[in-house]
C-alpha atoms as a PDB file:
ATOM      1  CA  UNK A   1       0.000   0.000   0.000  1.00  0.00           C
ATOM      2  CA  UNK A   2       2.703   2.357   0.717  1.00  0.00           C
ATOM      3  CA  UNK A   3       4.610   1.656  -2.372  1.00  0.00           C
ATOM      4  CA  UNK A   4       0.780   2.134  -4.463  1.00  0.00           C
ATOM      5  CA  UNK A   5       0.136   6.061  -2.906  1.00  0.00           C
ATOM      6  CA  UNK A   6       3.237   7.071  -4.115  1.00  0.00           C
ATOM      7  CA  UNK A   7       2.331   6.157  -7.806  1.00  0.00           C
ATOM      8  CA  UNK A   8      -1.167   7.575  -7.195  1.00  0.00           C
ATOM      9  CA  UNK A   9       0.125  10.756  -6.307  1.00  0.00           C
ATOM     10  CA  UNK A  10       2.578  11.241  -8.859  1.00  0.00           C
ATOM     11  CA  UNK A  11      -0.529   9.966 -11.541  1.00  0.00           C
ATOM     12  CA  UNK A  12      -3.160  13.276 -10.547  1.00  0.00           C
ATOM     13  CA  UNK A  13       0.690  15.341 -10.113  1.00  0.00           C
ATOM     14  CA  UNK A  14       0.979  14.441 -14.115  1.00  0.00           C
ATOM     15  CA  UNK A  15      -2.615  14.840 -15.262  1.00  0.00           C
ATOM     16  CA  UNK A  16      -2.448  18.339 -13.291  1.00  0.00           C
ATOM     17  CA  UNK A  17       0.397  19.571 -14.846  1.00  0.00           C
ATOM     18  CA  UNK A  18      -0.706  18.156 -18.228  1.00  0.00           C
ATOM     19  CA  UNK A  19      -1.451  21.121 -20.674  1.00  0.00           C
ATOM     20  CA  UNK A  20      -4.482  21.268 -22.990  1.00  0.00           C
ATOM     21  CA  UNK A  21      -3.653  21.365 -27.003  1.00  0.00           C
ATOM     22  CA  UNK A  22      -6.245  25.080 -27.174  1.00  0.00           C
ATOM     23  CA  UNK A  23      -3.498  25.988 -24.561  1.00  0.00           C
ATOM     24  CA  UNK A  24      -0.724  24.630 -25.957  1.00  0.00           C
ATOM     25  CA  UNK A  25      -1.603  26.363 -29.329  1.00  0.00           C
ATOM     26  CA  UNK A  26      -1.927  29.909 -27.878  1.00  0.00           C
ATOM     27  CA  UNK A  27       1.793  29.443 -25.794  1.00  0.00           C
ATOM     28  CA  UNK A  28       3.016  28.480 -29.587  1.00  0.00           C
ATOM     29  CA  UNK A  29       1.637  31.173 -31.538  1.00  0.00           C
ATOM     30  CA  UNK A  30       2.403  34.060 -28.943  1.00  0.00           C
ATOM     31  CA  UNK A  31       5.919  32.435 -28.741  1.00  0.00           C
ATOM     32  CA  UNK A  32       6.075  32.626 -32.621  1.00  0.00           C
ATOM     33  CA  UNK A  33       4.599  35.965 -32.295  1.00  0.00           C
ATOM     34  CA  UNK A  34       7.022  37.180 -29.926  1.00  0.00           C
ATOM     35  CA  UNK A  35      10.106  35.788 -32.119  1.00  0.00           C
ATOM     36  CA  UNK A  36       8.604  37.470 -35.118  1.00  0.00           C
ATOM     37  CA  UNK A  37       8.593  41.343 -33.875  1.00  0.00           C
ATOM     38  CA  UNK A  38      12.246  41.318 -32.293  1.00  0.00           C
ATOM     39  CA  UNK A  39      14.069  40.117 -35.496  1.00  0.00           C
ATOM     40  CA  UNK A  40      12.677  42.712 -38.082  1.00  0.00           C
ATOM     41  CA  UNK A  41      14.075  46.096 -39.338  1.00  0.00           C
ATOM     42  CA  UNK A  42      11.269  48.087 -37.081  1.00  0.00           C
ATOM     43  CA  UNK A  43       8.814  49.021 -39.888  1.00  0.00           C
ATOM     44  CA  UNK A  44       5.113  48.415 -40.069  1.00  0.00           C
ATOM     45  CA  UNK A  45       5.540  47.154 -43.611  1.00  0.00           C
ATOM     46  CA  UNK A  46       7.668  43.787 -42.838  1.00  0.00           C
ATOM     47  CA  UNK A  47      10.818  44.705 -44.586  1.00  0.00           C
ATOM     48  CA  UNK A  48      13.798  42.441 -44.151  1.00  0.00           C
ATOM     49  CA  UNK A  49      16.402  43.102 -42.151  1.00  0.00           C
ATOM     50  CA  UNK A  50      19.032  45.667 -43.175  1.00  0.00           C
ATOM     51  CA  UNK A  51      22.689  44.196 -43.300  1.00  0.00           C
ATOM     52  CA  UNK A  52      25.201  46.112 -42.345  1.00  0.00           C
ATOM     53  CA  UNK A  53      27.865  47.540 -45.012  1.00  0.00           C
ATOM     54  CA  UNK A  54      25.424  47.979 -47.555  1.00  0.00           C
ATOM     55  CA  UNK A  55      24.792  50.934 -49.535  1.00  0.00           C
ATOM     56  CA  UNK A  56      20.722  52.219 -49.220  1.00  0.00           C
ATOM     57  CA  UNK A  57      19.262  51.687 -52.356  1.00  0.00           C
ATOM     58  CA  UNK A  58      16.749  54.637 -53.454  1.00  0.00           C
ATOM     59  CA  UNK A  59      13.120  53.598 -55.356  1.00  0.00           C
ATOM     60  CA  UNK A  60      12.849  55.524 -58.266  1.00  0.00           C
ATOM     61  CA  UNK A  61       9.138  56.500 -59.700  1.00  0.00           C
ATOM     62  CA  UNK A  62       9.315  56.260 -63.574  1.00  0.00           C
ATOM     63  CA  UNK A  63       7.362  59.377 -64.531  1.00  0.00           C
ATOM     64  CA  UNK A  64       4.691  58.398 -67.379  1.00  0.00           C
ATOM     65  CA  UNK A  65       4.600  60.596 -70.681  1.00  0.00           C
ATOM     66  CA  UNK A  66       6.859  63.473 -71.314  1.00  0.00           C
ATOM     67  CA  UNK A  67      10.571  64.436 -72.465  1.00  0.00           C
ATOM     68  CA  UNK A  68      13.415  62.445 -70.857  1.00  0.00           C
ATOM     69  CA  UNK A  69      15.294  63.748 -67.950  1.00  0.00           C
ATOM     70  CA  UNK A  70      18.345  64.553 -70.365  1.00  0.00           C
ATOM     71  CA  UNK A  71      16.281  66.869 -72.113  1.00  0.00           C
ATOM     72  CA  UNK A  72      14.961  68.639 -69.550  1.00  0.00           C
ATOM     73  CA  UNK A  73      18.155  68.807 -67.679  1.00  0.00           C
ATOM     74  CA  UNK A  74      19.926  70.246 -70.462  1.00  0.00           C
ATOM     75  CA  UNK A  75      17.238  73.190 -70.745  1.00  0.00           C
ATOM     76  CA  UNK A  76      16.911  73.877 -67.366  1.00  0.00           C
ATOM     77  CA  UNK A  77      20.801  74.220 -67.143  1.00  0.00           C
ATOM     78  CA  UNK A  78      20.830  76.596 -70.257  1.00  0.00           C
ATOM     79  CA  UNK A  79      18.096  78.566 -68.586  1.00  0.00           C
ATOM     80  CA  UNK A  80      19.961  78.699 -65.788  1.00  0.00           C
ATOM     81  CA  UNK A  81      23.769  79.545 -67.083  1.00  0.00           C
ATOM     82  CA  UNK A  82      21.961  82.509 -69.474  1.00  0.00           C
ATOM     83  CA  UNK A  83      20.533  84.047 -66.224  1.00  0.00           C
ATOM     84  CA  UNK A  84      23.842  83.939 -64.470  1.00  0.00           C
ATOM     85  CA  UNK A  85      25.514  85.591 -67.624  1.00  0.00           C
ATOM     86  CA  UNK A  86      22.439  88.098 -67.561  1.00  0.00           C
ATOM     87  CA  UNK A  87      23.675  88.753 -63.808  1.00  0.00           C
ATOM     88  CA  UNK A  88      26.969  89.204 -64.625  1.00  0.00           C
ATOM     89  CA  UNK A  89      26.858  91.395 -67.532  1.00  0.00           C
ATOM     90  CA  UNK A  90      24.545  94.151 -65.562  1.00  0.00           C
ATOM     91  CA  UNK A  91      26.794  93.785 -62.538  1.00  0.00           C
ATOM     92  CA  UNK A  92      29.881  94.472 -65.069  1.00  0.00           C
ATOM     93  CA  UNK A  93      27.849  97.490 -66.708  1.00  0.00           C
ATOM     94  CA  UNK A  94      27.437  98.522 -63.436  1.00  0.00           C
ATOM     95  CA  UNK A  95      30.874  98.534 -62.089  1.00  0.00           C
ATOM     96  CA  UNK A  96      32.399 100.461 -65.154  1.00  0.00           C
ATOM     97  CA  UNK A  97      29.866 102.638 -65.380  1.00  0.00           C
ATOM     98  CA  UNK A  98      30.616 106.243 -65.277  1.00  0.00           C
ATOM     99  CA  UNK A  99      29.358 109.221 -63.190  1.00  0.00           C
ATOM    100  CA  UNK A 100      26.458 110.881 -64.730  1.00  0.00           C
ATOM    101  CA  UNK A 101      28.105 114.332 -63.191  1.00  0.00           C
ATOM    102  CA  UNK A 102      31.260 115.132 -63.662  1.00  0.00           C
ATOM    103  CA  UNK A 103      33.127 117.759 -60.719  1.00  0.00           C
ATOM    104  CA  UNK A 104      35.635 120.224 -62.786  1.00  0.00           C
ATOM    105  CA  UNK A 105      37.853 122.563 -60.826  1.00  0.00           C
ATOM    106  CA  UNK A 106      38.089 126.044 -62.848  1.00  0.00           C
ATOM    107  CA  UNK A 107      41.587 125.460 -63.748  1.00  0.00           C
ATOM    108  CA  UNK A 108      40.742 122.302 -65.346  1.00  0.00           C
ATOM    109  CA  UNK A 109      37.547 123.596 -66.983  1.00  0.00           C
ATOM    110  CA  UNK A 110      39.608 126.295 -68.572  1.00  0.00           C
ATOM    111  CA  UNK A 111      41.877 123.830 -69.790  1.00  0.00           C
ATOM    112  CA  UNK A 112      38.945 121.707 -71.301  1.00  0.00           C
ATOM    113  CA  UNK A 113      37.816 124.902 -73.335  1.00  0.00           C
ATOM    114  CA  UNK A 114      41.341 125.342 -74.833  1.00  0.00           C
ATOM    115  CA  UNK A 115      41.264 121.919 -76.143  1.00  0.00           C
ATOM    116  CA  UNK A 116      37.669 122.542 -77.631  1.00  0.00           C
ATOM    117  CA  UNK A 117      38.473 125.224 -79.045  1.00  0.00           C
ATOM    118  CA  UNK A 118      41.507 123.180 -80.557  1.00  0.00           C
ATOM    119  CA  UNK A 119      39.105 121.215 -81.618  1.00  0.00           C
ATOM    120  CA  UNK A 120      39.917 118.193 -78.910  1.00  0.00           C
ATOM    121  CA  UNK A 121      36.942 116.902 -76.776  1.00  0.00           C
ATOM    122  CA  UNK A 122      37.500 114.258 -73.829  1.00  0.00           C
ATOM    123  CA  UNK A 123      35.392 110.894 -74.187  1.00  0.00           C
ATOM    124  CA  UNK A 124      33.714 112.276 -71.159  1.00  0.00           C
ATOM    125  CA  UNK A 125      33.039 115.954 -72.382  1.00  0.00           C
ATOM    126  CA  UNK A 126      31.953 113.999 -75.977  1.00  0.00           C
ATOM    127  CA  UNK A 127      29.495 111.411 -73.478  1.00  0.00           C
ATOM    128  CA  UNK A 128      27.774 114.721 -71.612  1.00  0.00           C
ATOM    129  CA  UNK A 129      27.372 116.158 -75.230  1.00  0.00           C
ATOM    130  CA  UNK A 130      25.377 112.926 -76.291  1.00  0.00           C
ATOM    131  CA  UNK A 131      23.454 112.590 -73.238  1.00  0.00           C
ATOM    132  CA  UNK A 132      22.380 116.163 -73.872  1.00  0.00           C
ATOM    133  CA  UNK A 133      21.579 115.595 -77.341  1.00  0.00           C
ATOM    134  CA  UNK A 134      19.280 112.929 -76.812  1.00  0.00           C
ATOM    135  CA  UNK A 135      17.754 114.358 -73.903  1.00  0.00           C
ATOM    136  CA  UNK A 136      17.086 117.308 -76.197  1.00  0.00           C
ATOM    137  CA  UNK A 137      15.869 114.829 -78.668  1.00  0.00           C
ATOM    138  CA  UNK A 138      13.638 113.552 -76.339  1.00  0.00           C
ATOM    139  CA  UNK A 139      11.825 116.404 -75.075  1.00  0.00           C
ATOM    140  CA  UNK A 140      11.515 117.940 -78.674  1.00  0.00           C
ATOM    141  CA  UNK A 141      13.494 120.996 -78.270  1.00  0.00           C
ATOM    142  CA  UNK A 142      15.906 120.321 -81.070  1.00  0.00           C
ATOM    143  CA  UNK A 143      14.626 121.568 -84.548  1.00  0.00           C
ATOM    144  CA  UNK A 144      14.375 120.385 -87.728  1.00  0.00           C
ATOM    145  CA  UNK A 145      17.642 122.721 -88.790  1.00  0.00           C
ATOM    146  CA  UNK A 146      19.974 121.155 -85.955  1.00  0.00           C
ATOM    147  CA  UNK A 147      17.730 122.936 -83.002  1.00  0.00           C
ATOM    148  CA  UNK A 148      19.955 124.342 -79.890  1.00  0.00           C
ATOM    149  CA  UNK A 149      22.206 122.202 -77.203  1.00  0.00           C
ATOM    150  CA  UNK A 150      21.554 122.676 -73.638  1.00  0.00           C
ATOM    151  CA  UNK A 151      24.899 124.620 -72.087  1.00  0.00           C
ATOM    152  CA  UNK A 152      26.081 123.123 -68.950  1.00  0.00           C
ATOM    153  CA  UNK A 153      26.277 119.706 -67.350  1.00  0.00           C
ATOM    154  CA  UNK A 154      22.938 117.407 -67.564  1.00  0.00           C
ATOM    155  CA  UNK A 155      20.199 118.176 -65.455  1.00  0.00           C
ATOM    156  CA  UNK A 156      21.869 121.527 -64.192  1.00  0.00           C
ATOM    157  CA  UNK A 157      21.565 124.157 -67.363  1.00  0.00           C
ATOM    158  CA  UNK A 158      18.939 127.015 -66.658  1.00  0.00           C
ATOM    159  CA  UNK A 159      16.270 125.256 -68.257  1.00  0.00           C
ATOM    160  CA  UNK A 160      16.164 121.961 -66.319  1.00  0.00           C
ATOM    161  CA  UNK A 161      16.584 123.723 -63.018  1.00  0.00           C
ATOM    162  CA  UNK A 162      13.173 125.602 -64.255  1.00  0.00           C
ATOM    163  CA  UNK A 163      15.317 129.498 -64.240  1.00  0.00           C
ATOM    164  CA  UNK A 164      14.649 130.608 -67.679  1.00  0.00           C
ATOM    165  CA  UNK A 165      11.203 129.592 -69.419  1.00  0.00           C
ATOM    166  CA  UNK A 166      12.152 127.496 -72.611  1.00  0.00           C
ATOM    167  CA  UNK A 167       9.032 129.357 -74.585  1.00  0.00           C
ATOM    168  CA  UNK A 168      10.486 132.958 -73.690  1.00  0.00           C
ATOM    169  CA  UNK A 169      14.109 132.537 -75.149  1.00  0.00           C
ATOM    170  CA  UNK A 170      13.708 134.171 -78.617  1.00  0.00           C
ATOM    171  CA  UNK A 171      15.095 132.615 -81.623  1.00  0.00           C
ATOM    172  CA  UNK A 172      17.503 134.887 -84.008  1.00  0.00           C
ATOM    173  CA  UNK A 173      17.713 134.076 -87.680  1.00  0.00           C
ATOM    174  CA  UNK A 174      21.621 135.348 -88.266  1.00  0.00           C
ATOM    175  CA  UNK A 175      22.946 136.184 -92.162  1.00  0.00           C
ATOM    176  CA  UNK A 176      26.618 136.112 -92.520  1.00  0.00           C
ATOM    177  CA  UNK A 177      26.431 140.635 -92.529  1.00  0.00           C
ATOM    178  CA  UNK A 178      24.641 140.372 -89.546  1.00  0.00           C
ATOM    179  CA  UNK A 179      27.492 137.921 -88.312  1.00  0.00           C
ATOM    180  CA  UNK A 180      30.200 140.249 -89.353  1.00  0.00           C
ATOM    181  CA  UNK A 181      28.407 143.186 -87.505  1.00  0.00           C
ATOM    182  CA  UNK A 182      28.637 141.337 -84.079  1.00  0.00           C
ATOM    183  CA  UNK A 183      32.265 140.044 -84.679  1.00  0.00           C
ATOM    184  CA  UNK A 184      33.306 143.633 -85.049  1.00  0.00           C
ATOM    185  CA  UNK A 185      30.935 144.759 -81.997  1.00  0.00           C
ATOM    186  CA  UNK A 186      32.549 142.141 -80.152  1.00  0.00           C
ATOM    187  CA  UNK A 187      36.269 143.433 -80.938  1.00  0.00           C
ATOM    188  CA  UNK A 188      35.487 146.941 -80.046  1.00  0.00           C
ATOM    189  CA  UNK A 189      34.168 146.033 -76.492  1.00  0.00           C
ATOM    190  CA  UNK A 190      37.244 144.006 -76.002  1.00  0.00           C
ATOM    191  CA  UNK A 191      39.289 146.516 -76.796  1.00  0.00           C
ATOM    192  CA  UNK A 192      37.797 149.263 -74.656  1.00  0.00           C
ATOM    193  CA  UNK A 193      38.195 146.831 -71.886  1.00  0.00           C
ATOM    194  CA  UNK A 194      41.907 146.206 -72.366  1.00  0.00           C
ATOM    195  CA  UNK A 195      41.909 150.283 -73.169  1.00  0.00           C
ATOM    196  CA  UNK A 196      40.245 150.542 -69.807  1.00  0.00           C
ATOM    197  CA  UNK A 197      42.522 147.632 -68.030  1.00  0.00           C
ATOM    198  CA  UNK A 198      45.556 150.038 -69.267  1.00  0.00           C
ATOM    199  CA  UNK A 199      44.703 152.943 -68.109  1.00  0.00           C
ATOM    200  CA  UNK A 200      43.634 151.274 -64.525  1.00  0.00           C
ATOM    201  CA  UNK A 201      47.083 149.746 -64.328  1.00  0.00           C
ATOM    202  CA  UNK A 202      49.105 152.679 -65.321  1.00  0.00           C
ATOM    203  CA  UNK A 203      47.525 155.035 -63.117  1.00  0.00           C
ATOM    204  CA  UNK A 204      48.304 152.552 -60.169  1.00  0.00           C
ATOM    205  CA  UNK A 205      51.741 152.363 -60.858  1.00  0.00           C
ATOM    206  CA  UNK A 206      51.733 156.404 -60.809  1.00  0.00           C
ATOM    207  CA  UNK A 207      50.128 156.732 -58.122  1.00  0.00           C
ATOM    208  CA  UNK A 208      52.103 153.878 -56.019  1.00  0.00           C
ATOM    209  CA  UNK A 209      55.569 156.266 -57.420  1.00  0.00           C
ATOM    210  CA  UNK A 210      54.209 159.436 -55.913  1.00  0.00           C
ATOM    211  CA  UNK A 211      53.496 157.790 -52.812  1.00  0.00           C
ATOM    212  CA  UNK A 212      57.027 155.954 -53.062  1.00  0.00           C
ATOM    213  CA  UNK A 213      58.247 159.593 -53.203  1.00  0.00           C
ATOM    214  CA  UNK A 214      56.208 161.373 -50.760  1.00  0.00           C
ATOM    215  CA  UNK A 215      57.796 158.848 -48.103  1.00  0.00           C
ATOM    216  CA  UNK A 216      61.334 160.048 -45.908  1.00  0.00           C
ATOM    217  CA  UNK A 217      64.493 158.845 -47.512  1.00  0.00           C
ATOM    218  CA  UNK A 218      64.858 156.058 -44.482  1.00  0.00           C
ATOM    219  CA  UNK A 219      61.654 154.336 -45.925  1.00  0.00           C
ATOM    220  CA  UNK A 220      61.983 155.094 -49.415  1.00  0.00           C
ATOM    221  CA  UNK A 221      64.429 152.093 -49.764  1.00  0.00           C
ATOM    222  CA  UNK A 222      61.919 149.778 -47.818  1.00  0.00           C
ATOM    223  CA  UNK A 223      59.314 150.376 -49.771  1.00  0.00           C
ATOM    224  CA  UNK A 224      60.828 149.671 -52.843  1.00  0.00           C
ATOM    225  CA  UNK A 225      61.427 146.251 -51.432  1.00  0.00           C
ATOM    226  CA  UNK A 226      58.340 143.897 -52.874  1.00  0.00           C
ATOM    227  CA  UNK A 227      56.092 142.426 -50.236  1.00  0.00           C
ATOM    228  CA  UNK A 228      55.824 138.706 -50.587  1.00  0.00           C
ATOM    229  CA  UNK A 229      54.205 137.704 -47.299  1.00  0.00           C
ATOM    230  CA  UNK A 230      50.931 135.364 -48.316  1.00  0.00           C
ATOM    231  CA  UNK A 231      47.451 136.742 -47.723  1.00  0.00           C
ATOM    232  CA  UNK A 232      45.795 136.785 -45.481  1.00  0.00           C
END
């Protein structure tokens, strides 16, 4: 009897640790389950499992119907090198452009007038003529018979500043007498200036002698003596 209880007892042990197949089947498939998600790459889409060392390859979309990607590669490239050498050409134009106004001293505007009258012009006194010309042009104040040229630098002559009326300068039809008649008006009001610039300058020079003269002996000789001490 003793040796029977002990096999009766391990017997209902056995059947009470036995597992059911329904039970059996659900530890398998959660098992499988649970080996299934730890292995793969992490998506939701079941990819396979990245190895490591490998390059990532890139899915290309084939686009359906139009040019090939050569063509249109090659004209947006042209479109884009012309608008580059647009760029560059205004920002050149730019750079070497010169000043619409040009800042003379008097010495060197007098020296400009000697070479027009030589019959020399500057490319930038020959430039302000042309840009004068066809402002002119533009504003219909040169005539059919070669019209008038505005004196002065652009934009700064009498009429542009608004000083003199463009409708109130009166317009003089000259023959070559009446031409004559001012050339010889002209002469004889130079010369009574240089007359007049004579007779200023000689009567200084007497009248600095009698005051030379009027002076005691001691100062006489100091006076002669030129004054070159700057002013002021």
């Amino acid at each position: 009897m003793a040796s029977g209880a002990p096999g009766i007892m391990l017997r209902h042990l056995s059947k009470t640790l036995a597992v059911s197949p329904a039970v059996a089947s659900g530890m398998t498939s959660q098992h499988h389950q649970l080996q299934q998600r730890a292995p793969v790459s992490g998506t939701s889409k079941g990819k396979a499992k990245l190895k490591a060392g490998l390059p990532l390859k890139r899915s290309v979309i084939a686009k359906k119907g139009g040019a090939p990607a050569t063509a249109g590669s090659g004209g947006a490239g042209r479109g884009r090198r012309e608008a580059i050498e647009r760029i560059t050409q205004i920002a050149e134009s730019c750079l070497k452009s010169s000043t619409p106004l040009r800042h003379l001293s008097p010495k060197e505007c007098l020296r400009e007038a000697k070479r027009e009258e030589l019959g020399l012009i500057s490319k930038e006194r020959q430039r302000e003529l042309d840009i004068a010309k066809a402002k002119a042009k533009s504003k219909g104040t040169i005539g059919g018979d070669g019209g008038r040229v505005l004196m002065g630098p652009p934009s700064l002559d009498y009429i542009s500043l608004g000083l003199v009326d463009e409708k109130t300068i009166p317009t003089y039809e000259l023959t070559v007498e009446d031409g004559r008649r001012l050339a010889k008006e002209y002469s004889r009001v130079l010369m009574q200036r240089h007359r007049a610039r004579q007779t200023a300058e000689s009567t200084l020079l007497s009248l600095k002698k009698e005051a030379v003269a009027a002076l005691p002996e001691k100062l006489q000789a100091a006076a002669m003596v030129p004054d070159m001490t700057p002013f002021p």
